[in-house]
PDB file of N, CA and C in Angstrom:
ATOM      1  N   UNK A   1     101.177 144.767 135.903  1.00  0.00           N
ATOM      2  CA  UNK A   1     102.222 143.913 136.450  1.00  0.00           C
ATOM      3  C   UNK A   1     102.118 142.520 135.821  1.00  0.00           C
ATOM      4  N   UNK A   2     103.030 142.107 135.564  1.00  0.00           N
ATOM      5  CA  UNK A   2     103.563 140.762 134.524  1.00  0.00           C
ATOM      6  C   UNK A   2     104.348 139.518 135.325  1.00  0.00           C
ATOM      7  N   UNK A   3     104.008 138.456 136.030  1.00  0.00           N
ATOM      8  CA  UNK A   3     104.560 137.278 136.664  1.00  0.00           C
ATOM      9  C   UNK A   3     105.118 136.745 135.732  1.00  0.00           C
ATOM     10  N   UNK A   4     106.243 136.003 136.107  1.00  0.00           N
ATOM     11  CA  UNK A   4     107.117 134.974 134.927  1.00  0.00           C
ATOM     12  C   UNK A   4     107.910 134.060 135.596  1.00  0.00           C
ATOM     13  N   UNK A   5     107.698 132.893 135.273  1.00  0.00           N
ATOM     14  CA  UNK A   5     107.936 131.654 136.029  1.00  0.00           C
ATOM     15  C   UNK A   5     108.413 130.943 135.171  1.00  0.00           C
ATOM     16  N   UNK A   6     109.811 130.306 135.234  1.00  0.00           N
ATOM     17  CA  UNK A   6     110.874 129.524 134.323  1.00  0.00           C
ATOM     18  C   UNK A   6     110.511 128.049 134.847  1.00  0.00           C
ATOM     19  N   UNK A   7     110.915 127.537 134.384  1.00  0.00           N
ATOM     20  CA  UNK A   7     111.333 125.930 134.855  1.00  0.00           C
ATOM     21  C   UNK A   7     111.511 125.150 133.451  1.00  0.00           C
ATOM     22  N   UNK A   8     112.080 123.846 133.748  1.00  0.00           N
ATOM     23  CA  UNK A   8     112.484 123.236 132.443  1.00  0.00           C
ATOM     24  C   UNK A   8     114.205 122.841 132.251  1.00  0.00           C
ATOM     25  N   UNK A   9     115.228 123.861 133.428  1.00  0.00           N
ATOM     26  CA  UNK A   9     116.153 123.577 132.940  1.00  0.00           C
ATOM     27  C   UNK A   9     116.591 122.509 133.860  1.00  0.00           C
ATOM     28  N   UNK A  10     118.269 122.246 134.034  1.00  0.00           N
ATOM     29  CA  UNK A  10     119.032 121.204 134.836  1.00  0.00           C
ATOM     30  C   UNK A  10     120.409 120.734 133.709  1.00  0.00           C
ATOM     31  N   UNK A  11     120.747 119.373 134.105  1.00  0.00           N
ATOM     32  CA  UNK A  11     121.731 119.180 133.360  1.00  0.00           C
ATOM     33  C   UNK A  11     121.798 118.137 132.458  1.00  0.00           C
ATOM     34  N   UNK A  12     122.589 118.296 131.393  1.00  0.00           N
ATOM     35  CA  UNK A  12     122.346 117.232 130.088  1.00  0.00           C
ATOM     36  C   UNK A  12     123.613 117.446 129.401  1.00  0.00           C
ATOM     37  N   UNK A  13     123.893 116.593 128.935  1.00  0.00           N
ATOM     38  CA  UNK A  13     125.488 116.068 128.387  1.00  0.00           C
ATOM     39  C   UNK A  13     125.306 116.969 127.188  1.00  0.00           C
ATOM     40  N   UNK A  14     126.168 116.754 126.379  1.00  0.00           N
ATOM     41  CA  UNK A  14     126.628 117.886 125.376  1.00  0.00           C
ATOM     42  C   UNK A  14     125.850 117.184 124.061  1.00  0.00           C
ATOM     43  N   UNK A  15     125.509 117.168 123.127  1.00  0.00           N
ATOM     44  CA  UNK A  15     124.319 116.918 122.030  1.00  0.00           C
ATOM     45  C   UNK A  15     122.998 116.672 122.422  1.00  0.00           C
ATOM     46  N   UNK A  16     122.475 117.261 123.783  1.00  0.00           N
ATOM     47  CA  UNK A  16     121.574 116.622 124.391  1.00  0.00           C
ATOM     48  C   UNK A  16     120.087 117.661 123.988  1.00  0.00           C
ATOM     49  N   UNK A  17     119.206 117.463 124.407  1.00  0.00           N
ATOM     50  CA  UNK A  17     118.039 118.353 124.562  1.00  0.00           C
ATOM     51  C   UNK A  17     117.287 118.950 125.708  1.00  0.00           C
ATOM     52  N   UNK A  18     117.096 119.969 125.645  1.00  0.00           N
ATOM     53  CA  UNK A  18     115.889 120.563 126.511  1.00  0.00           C
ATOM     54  C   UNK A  18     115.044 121.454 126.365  1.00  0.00           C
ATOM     55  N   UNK A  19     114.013 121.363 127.300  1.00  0.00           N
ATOM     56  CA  UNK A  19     112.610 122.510 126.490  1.00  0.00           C
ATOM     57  C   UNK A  19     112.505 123.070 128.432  1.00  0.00           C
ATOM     58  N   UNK A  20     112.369 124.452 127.638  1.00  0.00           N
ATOM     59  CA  UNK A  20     112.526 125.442 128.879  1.00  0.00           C
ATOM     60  C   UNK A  20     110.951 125.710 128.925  1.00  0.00           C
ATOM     61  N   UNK A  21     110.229 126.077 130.016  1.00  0.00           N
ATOM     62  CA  UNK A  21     109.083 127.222 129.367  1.00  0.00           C
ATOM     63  C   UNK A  21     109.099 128.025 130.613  1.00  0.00           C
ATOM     64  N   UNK A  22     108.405 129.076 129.990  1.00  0.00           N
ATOM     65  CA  UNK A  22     107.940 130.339 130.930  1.00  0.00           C
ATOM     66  C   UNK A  22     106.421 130.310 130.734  1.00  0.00           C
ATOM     67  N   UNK A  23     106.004 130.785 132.456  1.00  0.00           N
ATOM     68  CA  UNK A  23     104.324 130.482 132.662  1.00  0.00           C
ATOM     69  C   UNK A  23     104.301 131.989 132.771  1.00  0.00           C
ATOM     70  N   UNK A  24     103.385 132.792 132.224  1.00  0.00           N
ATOM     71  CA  UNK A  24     103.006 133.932 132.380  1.00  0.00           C
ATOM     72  C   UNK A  24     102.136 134.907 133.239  1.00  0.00           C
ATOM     73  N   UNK A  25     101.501 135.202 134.126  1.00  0.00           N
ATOM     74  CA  UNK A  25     100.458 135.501 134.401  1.00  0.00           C
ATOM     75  C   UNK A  25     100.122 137.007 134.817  1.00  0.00           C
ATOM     76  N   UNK A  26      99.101 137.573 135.407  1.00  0.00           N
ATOM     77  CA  UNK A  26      98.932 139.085 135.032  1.00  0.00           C
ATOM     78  C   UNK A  26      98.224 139.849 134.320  1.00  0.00           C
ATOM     79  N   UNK A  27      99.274 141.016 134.276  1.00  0.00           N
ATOM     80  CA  UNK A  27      98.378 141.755 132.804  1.00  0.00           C
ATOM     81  C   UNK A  27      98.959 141.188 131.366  1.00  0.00           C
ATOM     82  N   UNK A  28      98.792 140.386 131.178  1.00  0.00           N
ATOM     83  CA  UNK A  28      99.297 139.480 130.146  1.00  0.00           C
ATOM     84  C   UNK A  28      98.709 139.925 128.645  1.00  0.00           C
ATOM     85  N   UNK A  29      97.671 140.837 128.947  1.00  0.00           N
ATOM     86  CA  UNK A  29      96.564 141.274 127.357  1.00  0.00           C
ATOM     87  C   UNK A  29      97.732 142.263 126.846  1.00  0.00           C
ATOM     88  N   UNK A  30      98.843 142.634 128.170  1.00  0.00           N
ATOM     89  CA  UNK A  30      99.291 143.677 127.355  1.00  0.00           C
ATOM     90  C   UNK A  30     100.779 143.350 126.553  1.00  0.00           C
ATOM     91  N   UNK A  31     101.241 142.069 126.406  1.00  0.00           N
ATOM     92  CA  UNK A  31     102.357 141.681 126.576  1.00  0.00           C
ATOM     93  C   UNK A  31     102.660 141.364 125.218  1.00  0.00           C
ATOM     94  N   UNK A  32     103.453 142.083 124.058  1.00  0.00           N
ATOM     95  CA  UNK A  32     103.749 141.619 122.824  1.00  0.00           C
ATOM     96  C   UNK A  32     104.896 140.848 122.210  1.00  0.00           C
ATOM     97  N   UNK A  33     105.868 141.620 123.038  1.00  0.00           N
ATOM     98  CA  UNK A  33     107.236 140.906 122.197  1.00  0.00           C
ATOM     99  C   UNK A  33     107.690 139.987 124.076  1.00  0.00           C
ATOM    100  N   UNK A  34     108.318 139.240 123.589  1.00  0.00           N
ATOM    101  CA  UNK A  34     108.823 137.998 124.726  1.00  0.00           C
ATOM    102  C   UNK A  34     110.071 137.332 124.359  1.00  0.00           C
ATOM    103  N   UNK A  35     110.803 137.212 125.599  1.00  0.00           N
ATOM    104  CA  UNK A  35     111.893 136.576 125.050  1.00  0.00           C
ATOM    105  C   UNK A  35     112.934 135.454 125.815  1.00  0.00           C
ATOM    106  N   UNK A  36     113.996 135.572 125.318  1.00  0.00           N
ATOM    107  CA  UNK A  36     114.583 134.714 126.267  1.00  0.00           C
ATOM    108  C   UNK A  36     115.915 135.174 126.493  1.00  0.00           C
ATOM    109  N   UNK A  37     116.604 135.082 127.637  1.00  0.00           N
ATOM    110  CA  UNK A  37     117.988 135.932 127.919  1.00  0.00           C
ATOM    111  C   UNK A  37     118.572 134.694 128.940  1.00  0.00           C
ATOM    112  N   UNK A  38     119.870 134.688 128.420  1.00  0.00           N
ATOM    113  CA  UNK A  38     121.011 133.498 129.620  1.00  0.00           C
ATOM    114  C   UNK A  38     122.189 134.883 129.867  1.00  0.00           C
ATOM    115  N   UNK A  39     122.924 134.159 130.944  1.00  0.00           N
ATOM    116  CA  UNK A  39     123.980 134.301 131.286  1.00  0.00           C
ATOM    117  C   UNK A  39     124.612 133.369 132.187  1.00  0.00           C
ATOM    118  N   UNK A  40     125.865 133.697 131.336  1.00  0.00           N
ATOM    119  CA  UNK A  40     126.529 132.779 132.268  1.00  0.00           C
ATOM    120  C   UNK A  40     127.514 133.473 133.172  1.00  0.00           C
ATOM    121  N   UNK A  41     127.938 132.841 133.619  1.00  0.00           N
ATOM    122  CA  UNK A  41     129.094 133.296 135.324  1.00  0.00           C
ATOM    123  C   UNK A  41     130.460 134.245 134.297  1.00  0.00           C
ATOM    124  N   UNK A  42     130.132 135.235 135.077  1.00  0.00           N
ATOM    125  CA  UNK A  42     131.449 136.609 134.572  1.00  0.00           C
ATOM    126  C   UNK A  42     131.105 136.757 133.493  1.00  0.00           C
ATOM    127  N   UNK A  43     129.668 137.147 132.475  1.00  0.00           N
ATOM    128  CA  UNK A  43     129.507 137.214 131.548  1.00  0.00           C
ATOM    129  C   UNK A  43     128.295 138.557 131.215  1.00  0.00           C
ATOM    130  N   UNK A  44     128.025 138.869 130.221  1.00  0.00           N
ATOM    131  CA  UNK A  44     126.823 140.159 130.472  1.00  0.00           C
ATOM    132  C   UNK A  44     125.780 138.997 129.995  1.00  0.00           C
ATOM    133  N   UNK A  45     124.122 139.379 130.269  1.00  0.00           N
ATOM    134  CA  UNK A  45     123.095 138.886 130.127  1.00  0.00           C
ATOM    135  C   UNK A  45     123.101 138.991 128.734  1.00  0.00           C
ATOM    136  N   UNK A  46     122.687 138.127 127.621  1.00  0.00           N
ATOM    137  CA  UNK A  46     122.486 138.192 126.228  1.00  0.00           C
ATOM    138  C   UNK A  46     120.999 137.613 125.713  1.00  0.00           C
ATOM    139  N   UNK A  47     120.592 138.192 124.653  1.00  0.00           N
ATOM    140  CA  UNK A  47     119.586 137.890 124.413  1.00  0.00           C
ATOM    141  C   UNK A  47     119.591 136.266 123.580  1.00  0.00           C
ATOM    142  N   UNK A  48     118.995 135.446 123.454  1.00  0.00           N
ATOM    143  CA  UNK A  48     118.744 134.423 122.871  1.00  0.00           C
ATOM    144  C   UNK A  48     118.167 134.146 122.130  1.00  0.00           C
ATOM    145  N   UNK A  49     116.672 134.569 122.128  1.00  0.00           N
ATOM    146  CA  UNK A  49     115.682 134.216 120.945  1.00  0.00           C
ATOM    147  C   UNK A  49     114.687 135.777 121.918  1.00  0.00           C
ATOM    148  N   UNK A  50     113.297 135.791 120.748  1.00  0.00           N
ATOM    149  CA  UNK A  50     112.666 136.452 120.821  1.00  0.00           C
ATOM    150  C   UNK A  50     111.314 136.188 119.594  1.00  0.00           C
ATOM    151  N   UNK A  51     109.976 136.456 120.108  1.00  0.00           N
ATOM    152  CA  UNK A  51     109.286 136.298 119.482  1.00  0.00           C
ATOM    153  C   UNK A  51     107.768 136.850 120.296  1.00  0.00           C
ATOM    154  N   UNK A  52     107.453 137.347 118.829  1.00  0.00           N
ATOM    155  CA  UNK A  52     106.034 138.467 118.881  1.00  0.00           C
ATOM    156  C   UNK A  52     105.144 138.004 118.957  1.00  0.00           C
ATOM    157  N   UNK A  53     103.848 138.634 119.057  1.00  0.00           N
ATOM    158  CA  UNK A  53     102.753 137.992 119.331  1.00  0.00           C
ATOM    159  C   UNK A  53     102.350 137.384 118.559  1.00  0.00           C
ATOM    160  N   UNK A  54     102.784 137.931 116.573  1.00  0.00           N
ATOM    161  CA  UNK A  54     102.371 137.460 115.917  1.00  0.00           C
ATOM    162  C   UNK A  54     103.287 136.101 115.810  1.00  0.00           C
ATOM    163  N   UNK A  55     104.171 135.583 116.330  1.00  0.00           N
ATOM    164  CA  UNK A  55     104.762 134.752 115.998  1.00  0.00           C
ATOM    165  C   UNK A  55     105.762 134.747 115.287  1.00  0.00           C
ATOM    166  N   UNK A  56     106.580 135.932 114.872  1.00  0.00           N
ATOM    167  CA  UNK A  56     107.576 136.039 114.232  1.00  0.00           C
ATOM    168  C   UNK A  56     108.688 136.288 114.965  1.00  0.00           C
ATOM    169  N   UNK A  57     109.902 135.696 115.132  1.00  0.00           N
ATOM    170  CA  UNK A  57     111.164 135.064 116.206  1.00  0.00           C
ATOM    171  C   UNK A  57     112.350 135.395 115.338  1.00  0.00           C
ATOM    172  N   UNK A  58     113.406 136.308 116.384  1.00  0.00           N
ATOM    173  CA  UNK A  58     114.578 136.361 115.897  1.00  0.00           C
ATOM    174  C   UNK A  58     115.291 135.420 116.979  1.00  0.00           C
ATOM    175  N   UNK A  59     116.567 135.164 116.238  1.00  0.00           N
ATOM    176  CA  UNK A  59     117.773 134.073 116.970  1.00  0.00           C
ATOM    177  C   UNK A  59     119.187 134.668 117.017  1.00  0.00           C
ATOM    178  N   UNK A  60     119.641 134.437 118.642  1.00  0.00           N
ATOM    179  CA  UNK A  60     121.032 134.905 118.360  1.00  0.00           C
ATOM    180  C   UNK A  60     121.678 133.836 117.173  1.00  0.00           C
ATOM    181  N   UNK A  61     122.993 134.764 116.581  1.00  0.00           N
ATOM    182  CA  UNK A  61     123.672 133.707 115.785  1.00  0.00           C
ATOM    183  C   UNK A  61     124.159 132.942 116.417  1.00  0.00           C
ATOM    184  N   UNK A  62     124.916 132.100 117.260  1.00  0.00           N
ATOM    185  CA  UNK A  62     124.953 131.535 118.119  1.00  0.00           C
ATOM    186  C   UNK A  62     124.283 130.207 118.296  1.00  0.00           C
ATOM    187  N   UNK A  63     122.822 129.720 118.579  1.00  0.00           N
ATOM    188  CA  UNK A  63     121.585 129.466 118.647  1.00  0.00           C
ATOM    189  C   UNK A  63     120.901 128.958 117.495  1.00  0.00           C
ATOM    190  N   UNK A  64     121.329 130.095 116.151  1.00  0.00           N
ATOM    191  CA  UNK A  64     120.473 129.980 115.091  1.00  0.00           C
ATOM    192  C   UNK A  64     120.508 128.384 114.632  1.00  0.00           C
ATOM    193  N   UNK A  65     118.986 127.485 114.907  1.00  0.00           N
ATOM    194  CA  UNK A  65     119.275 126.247 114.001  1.00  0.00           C
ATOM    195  C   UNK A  65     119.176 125.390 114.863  1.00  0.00           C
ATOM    196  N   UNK A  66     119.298 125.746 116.221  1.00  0.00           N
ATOM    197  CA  UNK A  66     120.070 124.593 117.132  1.00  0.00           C
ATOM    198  C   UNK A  66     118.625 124.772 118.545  1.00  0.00           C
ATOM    199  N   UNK A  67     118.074 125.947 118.826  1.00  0.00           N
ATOM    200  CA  UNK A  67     116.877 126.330 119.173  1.00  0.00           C
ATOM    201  C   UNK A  67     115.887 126.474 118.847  1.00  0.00           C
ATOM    202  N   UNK A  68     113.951 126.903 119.486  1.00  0.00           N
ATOM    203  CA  UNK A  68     113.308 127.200 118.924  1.00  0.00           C
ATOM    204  C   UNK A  68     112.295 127.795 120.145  1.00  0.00           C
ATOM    205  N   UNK A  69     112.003 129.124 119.702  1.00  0.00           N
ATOM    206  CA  UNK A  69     111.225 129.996 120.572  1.00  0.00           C
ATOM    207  C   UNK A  69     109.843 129.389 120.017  1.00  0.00           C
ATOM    208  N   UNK A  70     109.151 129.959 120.511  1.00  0.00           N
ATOM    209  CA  UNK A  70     107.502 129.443 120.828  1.00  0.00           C
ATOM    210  C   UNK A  70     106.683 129.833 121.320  1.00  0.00           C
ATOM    211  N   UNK A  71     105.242 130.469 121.611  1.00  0.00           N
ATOM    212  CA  UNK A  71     104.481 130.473 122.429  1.00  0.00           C
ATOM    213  C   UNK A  71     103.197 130.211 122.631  1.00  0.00           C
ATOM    214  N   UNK A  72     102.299 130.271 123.675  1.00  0.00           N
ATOM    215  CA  UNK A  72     101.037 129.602 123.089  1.00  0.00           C
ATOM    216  C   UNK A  72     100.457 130.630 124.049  1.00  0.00           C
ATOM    217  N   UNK A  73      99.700 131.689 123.270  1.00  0.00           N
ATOM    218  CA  UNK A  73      98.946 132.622 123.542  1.00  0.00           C
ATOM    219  C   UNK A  73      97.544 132.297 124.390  1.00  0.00           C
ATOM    220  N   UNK A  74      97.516 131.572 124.492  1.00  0.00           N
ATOM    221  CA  UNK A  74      95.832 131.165 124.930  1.00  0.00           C
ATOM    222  C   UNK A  74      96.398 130.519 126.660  1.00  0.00           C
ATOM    223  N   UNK A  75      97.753 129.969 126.431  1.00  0.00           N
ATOM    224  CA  UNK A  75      97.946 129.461 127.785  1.00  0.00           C
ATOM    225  C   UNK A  75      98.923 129.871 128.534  1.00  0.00           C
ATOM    226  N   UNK A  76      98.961 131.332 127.809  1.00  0.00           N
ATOM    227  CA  UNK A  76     100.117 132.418 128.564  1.00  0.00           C
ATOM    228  C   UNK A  76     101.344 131.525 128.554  1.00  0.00           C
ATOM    229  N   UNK A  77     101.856 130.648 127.921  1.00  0.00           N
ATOM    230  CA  UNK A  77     103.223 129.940 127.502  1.00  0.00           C
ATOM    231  C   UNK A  77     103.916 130.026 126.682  1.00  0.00           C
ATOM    232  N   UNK A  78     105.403 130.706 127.353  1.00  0.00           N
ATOM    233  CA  UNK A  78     106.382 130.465 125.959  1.00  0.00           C
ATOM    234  C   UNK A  78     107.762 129.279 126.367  1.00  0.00           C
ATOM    235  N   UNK A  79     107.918 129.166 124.832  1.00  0.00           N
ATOM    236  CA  UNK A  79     108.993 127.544 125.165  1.00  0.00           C
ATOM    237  C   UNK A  79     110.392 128.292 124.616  1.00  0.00           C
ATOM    238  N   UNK A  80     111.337 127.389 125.077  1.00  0.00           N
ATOM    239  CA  UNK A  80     112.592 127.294 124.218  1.00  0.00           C
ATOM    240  C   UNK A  80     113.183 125.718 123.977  1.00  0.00           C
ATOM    241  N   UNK A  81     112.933 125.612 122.944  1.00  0.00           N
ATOM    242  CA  UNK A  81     113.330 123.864 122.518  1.00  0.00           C
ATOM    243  C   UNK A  81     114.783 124.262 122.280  1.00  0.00           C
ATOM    244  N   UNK A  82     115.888 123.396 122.918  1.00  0.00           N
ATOM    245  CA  UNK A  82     116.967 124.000 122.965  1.00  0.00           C
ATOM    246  C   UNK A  82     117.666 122.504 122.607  1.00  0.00           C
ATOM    247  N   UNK A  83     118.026 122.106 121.427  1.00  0.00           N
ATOM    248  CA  UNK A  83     118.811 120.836 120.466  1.00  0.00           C
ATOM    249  C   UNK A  83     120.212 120.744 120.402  1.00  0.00           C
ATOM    250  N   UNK A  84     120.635 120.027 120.437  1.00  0.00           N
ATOM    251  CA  UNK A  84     122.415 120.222 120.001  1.00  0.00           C
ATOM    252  C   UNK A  84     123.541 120.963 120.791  1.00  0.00           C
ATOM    253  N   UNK A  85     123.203 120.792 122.180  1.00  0.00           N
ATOM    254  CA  UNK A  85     123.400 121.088 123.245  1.00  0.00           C
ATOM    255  C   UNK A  85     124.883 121.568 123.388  1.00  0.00           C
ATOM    256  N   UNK A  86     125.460 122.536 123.598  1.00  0.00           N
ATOM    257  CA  UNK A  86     126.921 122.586 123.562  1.00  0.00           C
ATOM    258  C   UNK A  86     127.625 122.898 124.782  1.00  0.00           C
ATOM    259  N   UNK A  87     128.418 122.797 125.684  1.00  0.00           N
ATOM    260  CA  UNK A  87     129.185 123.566 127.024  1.00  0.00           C
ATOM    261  C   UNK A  87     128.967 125.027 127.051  1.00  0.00           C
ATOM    262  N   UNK A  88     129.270 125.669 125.858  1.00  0.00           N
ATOM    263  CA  UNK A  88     129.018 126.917 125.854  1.00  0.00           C
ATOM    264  C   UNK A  88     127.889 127.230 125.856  1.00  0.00           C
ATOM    265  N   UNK A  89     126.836 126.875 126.155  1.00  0.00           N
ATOM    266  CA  UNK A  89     125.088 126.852 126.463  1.00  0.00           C
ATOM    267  C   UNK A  89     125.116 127.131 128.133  1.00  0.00           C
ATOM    268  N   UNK A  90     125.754 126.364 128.717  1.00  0.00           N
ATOM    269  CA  UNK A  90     125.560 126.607 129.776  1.00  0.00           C
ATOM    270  C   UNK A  90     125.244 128.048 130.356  1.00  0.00           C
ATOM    271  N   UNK A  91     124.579 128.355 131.464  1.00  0.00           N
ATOM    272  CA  UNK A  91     123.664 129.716 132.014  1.00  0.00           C
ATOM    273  C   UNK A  91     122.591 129.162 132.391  1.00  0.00           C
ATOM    274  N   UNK A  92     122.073 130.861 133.323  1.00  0.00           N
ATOM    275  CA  UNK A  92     121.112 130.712 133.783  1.00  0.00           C
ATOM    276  C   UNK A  92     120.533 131.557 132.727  1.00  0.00           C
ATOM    277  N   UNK A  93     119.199 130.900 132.532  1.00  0.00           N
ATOM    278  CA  UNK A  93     118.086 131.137 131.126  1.00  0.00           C
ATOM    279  C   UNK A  93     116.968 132.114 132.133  1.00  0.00           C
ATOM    280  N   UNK A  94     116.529 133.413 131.499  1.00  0.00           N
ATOM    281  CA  UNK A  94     115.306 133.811 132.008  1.00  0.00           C
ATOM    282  C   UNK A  94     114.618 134.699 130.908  1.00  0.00           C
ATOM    283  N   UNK A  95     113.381 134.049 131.462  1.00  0.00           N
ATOM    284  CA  UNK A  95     112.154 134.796 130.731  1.00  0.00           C
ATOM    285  C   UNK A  95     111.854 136.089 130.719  1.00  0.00           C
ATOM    286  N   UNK A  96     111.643 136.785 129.540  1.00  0.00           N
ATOM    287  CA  UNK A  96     111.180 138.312 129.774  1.00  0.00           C
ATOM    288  C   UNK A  96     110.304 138.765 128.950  1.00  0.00           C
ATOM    289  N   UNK A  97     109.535 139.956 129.084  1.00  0.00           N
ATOM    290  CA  UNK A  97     108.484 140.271 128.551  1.00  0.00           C
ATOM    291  C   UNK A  97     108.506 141.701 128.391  1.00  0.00           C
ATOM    292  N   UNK A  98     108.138 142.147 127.252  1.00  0.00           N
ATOM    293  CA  UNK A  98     108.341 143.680 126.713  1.00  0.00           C
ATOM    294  C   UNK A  98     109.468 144.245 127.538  1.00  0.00           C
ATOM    295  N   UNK A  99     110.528 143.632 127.697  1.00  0.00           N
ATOM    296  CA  UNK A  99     112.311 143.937 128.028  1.00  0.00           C
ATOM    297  C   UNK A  99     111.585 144.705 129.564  1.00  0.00           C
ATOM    298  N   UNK A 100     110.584 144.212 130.404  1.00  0.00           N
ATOM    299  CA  UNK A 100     110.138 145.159 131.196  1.00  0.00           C
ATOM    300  C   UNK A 100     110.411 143.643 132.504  1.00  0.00           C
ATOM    301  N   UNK A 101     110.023 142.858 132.307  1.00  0.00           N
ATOM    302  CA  UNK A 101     109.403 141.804 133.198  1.00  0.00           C
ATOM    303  C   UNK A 101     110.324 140.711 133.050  1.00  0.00           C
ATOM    304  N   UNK A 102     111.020 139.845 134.507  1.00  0.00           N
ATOM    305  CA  UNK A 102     111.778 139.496 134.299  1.00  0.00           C
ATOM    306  C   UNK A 102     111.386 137.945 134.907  1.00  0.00           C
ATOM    307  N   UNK A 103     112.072 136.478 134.800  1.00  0.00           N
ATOM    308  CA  UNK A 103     111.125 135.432 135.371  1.00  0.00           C
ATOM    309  C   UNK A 103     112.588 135.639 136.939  1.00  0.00           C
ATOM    310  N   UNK A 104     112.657 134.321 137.790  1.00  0.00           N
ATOM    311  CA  UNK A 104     113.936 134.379 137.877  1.00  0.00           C
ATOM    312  C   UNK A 104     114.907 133.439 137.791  1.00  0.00           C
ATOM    313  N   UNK A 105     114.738 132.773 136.859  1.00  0.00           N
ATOM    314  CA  UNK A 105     116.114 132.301 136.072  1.00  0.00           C
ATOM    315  C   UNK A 105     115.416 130.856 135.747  1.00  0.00           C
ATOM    316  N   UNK A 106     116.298 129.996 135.241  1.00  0.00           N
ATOM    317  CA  UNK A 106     116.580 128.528 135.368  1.00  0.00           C
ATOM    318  C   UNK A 106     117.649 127.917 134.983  1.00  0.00           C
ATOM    319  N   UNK A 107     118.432 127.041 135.215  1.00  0.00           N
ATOM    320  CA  UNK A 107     120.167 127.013 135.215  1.00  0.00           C
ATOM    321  C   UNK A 107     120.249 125.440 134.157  1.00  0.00           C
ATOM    322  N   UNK A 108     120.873 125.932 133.424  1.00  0.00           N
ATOM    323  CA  UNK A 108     121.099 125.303 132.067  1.00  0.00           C
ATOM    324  C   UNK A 108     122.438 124.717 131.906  1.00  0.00           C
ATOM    325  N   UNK A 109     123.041 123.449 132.476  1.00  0.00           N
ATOM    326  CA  UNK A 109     124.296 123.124 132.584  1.00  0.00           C
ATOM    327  C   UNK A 109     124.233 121.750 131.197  1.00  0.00           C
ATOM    328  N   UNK A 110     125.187 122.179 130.522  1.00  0.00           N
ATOM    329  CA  UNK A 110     125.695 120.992 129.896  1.00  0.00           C
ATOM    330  C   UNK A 110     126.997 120.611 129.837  1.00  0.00           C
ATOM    331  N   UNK A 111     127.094 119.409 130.382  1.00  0.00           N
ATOM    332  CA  UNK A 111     128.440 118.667 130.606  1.00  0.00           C
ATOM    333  C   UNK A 111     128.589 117.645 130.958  1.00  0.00           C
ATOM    334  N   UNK A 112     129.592 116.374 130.366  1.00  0.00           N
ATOM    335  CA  UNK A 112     129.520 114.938 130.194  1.00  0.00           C
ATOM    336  C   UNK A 112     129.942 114.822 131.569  1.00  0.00           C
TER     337      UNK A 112
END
């Protein structure tokens, strides 16, 4: 069993910044690929970023350039540095782990 705990989000005007993270805890030795998933209101859940143990991260197109997945293995932490902030960002952001483990949420509003 895999705990996942969001925090990091709230609201920020449109070119703005924020860094999300997810705290991990558990059986965490077993946990390889990690990721990050939003949705927003009347929308399906989409994936966002993703990244392995070894550290190698895919990006929605979307995202690509404008985010940055992360994690720090030793302190069961993964980030999302999230730059260049757009309206269409807005959602609730949650953490997941081997597409098994889910955090529950954190709400990501951008708007002037």
């Amino acid at each position: 069993q895999v705990q996942l705990v969001e925090s990091g989000g709230g609201l920020v005007q449109p070119g703005g910044s924020l860094r999300l993270s997810c705290a991990a805890s558990g059986n965490i030795g077993s946990i390889y690929n990690m990721g990050w998933y939003r949705q927003a209101p009347g929308k399906q859940r989409e994936l966002v970023a993703s990244i392995r143990r070894s550290g190698s991260t895919t990006y929605a197109a979307s995202v690509k350039g404008r985010f940055t997945i992360s994690r720090d293995n030793a302190k069961n932490m993964m980030y999302l540095q999230m730059s260049s902030l757009k309206p269409e960002d807005t959602a609730e952001y949650y953490c997941n782990a081997e597409g098994r483990w889910w955090g529950q949420g954190t709400q990501v509003t951008v708007s002037s």
